[in-house]
PDB file of N, CA and C in Angstrom:
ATOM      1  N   UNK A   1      -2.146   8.753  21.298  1.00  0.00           N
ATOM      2  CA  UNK A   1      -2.074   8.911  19.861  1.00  0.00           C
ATOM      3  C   UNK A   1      -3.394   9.508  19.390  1.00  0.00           C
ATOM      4  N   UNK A   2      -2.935  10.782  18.633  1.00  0.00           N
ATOM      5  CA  UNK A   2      -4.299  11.323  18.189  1.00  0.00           C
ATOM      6  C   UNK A   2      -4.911  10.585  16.586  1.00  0.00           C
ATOM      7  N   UNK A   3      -5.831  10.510  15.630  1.00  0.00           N
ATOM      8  CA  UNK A   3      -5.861  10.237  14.296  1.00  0.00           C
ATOM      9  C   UNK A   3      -6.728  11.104  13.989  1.00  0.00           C
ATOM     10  N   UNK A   4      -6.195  11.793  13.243  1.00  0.00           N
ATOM     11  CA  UNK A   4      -7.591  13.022  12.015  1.00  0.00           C
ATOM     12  C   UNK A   4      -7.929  12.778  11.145  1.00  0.00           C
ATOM     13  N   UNK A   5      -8.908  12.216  10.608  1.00  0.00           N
ATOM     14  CA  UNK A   5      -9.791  11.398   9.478  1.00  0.00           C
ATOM     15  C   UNK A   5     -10.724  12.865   8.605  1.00  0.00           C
ATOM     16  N   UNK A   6     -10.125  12.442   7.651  1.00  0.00           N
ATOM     17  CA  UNK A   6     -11.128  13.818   6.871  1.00  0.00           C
ATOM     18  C   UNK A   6     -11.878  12.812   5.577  1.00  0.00           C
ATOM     19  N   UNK A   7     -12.898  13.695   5.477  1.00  0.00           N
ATOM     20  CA  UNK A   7     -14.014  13.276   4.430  1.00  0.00           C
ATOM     21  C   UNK A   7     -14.408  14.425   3.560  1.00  0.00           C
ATOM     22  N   UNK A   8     -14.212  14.160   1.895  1.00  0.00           N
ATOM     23  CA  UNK A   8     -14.270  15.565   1.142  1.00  0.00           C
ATOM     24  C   UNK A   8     -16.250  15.334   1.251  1.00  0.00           C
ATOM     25  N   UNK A   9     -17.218  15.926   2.045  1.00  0.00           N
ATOM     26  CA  UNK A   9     -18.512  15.820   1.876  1.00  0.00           C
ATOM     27  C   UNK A   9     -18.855  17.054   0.337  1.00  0.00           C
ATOM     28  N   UNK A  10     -20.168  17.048   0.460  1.00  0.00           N
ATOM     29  CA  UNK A  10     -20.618  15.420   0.074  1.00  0.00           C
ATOM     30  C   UNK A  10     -20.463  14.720  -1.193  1.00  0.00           C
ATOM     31  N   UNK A  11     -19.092  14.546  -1.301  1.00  0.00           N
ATOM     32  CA  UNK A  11     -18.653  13.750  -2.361  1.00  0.00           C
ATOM     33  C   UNK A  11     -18.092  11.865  -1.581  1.00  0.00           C
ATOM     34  N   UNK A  12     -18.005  12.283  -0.326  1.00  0.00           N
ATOM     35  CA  UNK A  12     -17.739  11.276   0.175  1.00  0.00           C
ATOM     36  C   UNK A  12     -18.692  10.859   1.446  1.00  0.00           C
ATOM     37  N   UNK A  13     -19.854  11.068   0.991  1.00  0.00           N
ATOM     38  CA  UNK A  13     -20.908  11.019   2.156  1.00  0.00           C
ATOM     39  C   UNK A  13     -21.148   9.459   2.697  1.00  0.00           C
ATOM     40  N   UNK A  14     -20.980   8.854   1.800  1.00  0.00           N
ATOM     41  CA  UNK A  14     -21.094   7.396   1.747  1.00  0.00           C
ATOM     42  C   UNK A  14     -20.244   6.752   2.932  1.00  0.00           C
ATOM     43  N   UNK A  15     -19.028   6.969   2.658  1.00  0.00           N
ATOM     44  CA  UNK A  15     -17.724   6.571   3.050  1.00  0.00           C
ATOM     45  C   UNK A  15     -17.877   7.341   4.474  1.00  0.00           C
ATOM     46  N   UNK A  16     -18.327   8.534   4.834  1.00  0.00           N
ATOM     47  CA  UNK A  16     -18.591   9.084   5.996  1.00  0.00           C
ATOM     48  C   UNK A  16     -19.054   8.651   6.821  1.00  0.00           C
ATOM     49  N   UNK A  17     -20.668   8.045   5.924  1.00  0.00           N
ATOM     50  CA  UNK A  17     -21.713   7.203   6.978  1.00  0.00           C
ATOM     51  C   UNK A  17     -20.957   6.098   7.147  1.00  0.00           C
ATOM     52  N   UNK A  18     -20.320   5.168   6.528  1.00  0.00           N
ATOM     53  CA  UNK A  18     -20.105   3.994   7.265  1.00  0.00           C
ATOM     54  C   UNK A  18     -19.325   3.942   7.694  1.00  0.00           C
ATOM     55  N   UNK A  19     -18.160   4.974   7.721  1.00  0.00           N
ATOM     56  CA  UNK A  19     -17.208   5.258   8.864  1.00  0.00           C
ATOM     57  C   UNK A  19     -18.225   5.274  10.257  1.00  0.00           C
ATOM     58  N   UNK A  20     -19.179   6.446  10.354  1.00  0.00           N
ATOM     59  CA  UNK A  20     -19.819   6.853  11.758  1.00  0.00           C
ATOM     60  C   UNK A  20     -20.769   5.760  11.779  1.00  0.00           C
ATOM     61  N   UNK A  21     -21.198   4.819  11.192  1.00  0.00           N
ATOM     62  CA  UNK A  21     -22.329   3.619  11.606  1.00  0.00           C
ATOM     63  C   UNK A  21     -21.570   2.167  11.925  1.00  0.00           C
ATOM     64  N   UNK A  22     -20.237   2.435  12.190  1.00  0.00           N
ATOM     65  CA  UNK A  22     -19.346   0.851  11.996  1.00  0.00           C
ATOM     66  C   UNK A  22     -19.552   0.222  13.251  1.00  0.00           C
ATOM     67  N   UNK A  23     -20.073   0.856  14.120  1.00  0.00           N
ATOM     68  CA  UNK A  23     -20.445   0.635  15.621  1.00  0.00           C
ATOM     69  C   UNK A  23     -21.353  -0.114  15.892  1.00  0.00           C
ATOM     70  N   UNK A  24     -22.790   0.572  14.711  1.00  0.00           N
ATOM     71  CA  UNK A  24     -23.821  -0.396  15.058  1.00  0.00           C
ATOM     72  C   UNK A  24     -23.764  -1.764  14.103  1.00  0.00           C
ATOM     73  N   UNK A  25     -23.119  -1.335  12.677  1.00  0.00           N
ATOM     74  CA  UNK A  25     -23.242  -2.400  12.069  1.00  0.00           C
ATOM     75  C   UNK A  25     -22.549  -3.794  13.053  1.00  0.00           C
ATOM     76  N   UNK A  26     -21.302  -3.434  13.496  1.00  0.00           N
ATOM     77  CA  UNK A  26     -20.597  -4.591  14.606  1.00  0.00           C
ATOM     78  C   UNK A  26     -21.745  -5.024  15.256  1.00  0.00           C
ATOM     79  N   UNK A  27     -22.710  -4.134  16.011  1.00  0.00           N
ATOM     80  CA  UNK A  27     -23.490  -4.877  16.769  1.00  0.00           C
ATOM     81  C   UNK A  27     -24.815  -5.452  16.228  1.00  0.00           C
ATOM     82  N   UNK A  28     -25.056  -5.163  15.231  1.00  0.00           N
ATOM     83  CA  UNK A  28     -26.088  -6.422  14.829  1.00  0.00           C
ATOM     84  C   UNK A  28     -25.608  -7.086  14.179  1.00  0.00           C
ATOM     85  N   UNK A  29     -24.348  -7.073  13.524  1.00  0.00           N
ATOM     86  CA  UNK A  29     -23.428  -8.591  13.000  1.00  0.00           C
ATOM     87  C   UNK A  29     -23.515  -9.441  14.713  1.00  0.00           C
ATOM     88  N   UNK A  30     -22.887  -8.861  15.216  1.00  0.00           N
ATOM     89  CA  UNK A  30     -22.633  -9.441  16.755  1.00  0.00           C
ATOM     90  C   UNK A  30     -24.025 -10.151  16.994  1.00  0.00           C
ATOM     91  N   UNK A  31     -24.927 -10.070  17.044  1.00  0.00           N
ATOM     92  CA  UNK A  31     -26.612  -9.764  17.677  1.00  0.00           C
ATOM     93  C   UNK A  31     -26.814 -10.907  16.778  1.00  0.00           C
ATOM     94  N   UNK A  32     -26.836 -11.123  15.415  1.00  0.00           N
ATOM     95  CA  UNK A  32     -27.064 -12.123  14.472  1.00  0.00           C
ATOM     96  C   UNK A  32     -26.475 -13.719  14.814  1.00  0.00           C
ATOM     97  N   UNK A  33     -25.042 -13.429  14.790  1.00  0.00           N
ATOM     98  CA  UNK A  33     -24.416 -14.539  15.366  1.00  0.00           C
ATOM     99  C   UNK A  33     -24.641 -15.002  16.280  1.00  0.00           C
ATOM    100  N   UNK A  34     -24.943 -14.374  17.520  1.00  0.00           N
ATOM    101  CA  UNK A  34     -25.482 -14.810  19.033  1.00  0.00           C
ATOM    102  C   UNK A  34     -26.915 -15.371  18.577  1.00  0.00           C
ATOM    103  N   UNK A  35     -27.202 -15.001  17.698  1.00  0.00           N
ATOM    104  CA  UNK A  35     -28.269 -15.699  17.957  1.00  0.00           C
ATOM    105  C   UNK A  35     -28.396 -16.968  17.227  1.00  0.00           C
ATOM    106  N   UNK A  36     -27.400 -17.235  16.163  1.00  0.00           N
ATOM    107  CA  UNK A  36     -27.547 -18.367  15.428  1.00  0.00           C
ATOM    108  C   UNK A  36     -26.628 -19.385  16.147  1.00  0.00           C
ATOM    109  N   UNK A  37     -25.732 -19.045  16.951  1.00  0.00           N
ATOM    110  CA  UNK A  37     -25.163 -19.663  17.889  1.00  0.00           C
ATOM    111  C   UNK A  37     -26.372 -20.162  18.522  1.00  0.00           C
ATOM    112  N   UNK A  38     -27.000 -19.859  19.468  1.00  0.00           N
ATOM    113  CA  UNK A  38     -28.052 -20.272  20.301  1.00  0.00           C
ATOM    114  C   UNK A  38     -29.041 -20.699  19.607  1.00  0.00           C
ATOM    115  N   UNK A  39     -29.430 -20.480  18.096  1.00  0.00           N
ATOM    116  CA  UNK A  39     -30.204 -21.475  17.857  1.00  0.00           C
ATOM    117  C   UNK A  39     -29.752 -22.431  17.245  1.00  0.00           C
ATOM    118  N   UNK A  40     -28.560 -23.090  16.752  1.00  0.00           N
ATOM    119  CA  UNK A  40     -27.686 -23.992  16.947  1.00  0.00           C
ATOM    120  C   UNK A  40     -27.377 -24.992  18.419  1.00  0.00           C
ATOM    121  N   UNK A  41     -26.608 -24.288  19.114  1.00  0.00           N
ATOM    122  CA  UNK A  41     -26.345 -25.310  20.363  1.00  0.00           C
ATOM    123  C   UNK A  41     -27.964 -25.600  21.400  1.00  0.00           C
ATOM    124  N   UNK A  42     -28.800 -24.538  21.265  1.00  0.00           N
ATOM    125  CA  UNK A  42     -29.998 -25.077  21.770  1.00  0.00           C
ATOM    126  C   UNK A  42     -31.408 -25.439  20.753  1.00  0.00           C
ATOM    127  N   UNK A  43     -31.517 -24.997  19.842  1.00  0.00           N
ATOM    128  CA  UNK A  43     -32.261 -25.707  18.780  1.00  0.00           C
ATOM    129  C   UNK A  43     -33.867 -25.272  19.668  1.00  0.00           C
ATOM    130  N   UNK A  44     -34.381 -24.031  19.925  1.00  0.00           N
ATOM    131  CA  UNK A  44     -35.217 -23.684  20.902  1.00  0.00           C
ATOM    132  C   UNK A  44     -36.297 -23.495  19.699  1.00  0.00           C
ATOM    133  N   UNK A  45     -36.050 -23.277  18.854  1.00  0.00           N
ATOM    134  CA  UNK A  45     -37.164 -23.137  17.561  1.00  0.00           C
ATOM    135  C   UNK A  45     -37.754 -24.767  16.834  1.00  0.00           C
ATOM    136  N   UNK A  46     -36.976 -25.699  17.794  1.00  0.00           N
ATOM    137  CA  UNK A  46     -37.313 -26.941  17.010  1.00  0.00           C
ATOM    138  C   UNK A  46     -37.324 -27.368  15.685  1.00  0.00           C
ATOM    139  N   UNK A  47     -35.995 -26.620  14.429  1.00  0.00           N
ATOM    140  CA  UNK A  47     -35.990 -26.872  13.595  1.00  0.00           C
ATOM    141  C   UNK A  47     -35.674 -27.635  13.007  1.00  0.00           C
ATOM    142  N   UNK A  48     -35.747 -28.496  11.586  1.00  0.00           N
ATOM    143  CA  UNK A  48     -35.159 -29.596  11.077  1.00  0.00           C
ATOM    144  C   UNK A  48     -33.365 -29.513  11.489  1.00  0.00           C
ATOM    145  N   UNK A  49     -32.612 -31.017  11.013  1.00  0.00           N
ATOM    146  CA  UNK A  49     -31.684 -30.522  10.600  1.00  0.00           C
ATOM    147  C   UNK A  49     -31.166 -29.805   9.665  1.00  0.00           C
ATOM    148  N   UNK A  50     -31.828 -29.956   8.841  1.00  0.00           N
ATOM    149  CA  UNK A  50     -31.393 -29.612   7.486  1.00  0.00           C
ATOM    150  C   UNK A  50     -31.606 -28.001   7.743  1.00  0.00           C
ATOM    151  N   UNK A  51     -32.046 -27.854   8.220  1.00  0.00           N
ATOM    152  CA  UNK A  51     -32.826 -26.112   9.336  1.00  0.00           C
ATOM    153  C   UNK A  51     -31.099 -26.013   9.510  1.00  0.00           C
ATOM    154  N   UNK A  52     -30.988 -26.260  10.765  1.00  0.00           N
ATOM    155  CA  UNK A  52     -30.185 -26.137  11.559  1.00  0.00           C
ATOM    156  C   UNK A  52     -28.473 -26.113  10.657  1.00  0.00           C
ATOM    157  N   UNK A  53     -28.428 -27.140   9.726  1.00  0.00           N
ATOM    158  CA  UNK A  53     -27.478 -27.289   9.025  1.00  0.00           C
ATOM    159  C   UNK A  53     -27.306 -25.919   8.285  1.00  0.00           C
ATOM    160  N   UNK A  54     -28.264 -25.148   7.886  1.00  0.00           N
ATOM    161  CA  UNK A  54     -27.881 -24.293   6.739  1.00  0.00           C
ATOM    162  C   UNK A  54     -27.212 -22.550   7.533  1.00  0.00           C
ATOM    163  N   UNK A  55     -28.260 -22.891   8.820  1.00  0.00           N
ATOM    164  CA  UNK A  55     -27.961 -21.679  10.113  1.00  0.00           C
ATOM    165  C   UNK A  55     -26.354 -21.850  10.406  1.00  0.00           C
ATOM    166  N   UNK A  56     -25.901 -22.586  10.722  1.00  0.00           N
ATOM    167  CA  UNK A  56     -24.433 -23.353  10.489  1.00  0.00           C
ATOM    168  C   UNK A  56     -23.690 -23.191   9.485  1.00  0.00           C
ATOM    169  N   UNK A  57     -23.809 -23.192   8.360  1.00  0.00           N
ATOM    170  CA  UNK A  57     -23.782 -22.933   7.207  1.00  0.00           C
ATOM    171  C   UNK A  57     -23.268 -21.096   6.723  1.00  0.00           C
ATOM    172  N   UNK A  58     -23.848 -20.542   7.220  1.00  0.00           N
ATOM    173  CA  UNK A  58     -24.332 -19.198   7.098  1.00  0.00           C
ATOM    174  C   UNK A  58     -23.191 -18.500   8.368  1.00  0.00           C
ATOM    175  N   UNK A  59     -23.454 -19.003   9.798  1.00  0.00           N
ATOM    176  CA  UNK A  59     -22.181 -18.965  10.935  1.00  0.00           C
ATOM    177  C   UNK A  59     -21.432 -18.982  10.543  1.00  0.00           C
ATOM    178  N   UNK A  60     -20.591 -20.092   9.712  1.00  0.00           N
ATOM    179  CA  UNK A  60     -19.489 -20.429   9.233  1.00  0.00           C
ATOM    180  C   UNK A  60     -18.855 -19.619   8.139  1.00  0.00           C
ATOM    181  N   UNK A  61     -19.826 -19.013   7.288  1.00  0.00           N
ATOM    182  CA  UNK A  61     -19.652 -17.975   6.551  1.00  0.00           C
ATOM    183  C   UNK A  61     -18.941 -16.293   6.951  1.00  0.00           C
ATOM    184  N   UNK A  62     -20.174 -16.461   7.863  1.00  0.00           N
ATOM    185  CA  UNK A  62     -20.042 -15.166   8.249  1.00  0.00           C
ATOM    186  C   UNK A  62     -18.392 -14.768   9.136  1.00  0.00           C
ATOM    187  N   UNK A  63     -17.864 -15.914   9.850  1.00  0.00           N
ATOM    188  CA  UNK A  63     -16.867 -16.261  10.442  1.00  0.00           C
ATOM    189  C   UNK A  63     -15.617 -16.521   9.256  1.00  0.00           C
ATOM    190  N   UNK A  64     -15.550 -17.007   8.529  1.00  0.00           N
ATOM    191  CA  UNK A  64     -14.685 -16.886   7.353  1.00  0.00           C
ATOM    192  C   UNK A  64     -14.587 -15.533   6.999  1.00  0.00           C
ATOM    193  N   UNK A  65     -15.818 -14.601   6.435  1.00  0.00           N
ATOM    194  CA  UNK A  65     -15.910 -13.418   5.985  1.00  0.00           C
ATOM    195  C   UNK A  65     -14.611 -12.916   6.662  1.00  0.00           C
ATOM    196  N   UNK A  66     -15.030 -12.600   7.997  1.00  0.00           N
ATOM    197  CA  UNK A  66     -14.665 -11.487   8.804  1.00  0.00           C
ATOM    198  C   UNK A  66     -13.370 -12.034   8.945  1.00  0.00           C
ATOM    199  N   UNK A  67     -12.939 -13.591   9.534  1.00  0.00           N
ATOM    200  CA  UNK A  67     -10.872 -13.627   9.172  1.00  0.00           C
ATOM    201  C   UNK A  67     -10.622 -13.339   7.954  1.00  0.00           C
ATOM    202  N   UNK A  68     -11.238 -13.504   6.823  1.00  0.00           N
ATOM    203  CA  UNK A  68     -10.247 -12.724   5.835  1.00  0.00           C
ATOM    204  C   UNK A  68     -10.540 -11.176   5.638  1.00  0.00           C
ATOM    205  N   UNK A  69     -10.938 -10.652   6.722  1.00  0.00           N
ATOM    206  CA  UNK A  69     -10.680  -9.009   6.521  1.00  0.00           C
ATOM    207  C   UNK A  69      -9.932  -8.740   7.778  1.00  0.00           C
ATOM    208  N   UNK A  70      -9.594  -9.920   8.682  1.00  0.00           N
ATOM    209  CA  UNK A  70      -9.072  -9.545   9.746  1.00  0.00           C
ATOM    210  C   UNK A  70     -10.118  -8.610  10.917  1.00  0.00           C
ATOM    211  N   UNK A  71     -11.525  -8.957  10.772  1.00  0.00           N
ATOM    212  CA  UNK A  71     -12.493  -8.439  11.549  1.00  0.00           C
ATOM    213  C   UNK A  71     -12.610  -9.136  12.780  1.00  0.00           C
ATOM    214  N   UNK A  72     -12.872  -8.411  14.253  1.00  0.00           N
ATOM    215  CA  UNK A  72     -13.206  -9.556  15.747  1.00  0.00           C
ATOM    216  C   UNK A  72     -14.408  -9.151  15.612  1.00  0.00           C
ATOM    217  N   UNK A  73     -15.435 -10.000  16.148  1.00  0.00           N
ATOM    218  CA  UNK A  73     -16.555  -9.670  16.648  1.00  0.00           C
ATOM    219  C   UNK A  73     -16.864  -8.750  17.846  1.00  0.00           C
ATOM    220  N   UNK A  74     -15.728  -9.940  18.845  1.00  0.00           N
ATOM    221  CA  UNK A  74     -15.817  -9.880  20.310  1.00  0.00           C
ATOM    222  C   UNK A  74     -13.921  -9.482  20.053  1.00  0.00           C
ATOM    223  N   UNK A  75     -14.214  -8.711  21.102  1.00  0.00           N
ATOM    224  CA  UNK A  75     -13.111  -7.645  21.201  1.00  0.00           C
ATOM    225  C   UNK A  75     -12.243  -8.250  22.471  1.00  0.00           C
TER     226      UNK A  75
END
């Protein structure tokens, strides 16, 4: 299956770039979470809970976000 995506530039330059940057944005969403994961289940920064609670907090967010757009992280 082929798909041909057109963009009227530069009236739609915007919409262009984040078409061609959706790659990296995935990977530092991805990169973020891994890491609040790990500083969650290992707590390597020695932060409060209340630390830790809000990093959790923010995970949980970010994980809501993305099911209601129907977004995977991990593919």
């Amino acid at each position: 299956m082929k798909v041909t995506i057109e963009f009227n530039l530069p009236d739609q330059q915007e919409r262009f770039d984040n078409f061609m940057n959706g790659d990296k944005w995935r990977y530092i969403v991805r990169e973020l979470d891994e890491y609040m994961r790990e500083t969650i289940k290992y707590n390597n920064e020695d932060m409060s809970l209340a630390q830790l609670k809000a990093v959790q907090d923010v995970r949980d967010m970010l994980v809501e976000y993305m099911e209601q757009e129907n977004l995977r992280l991990h593919a």
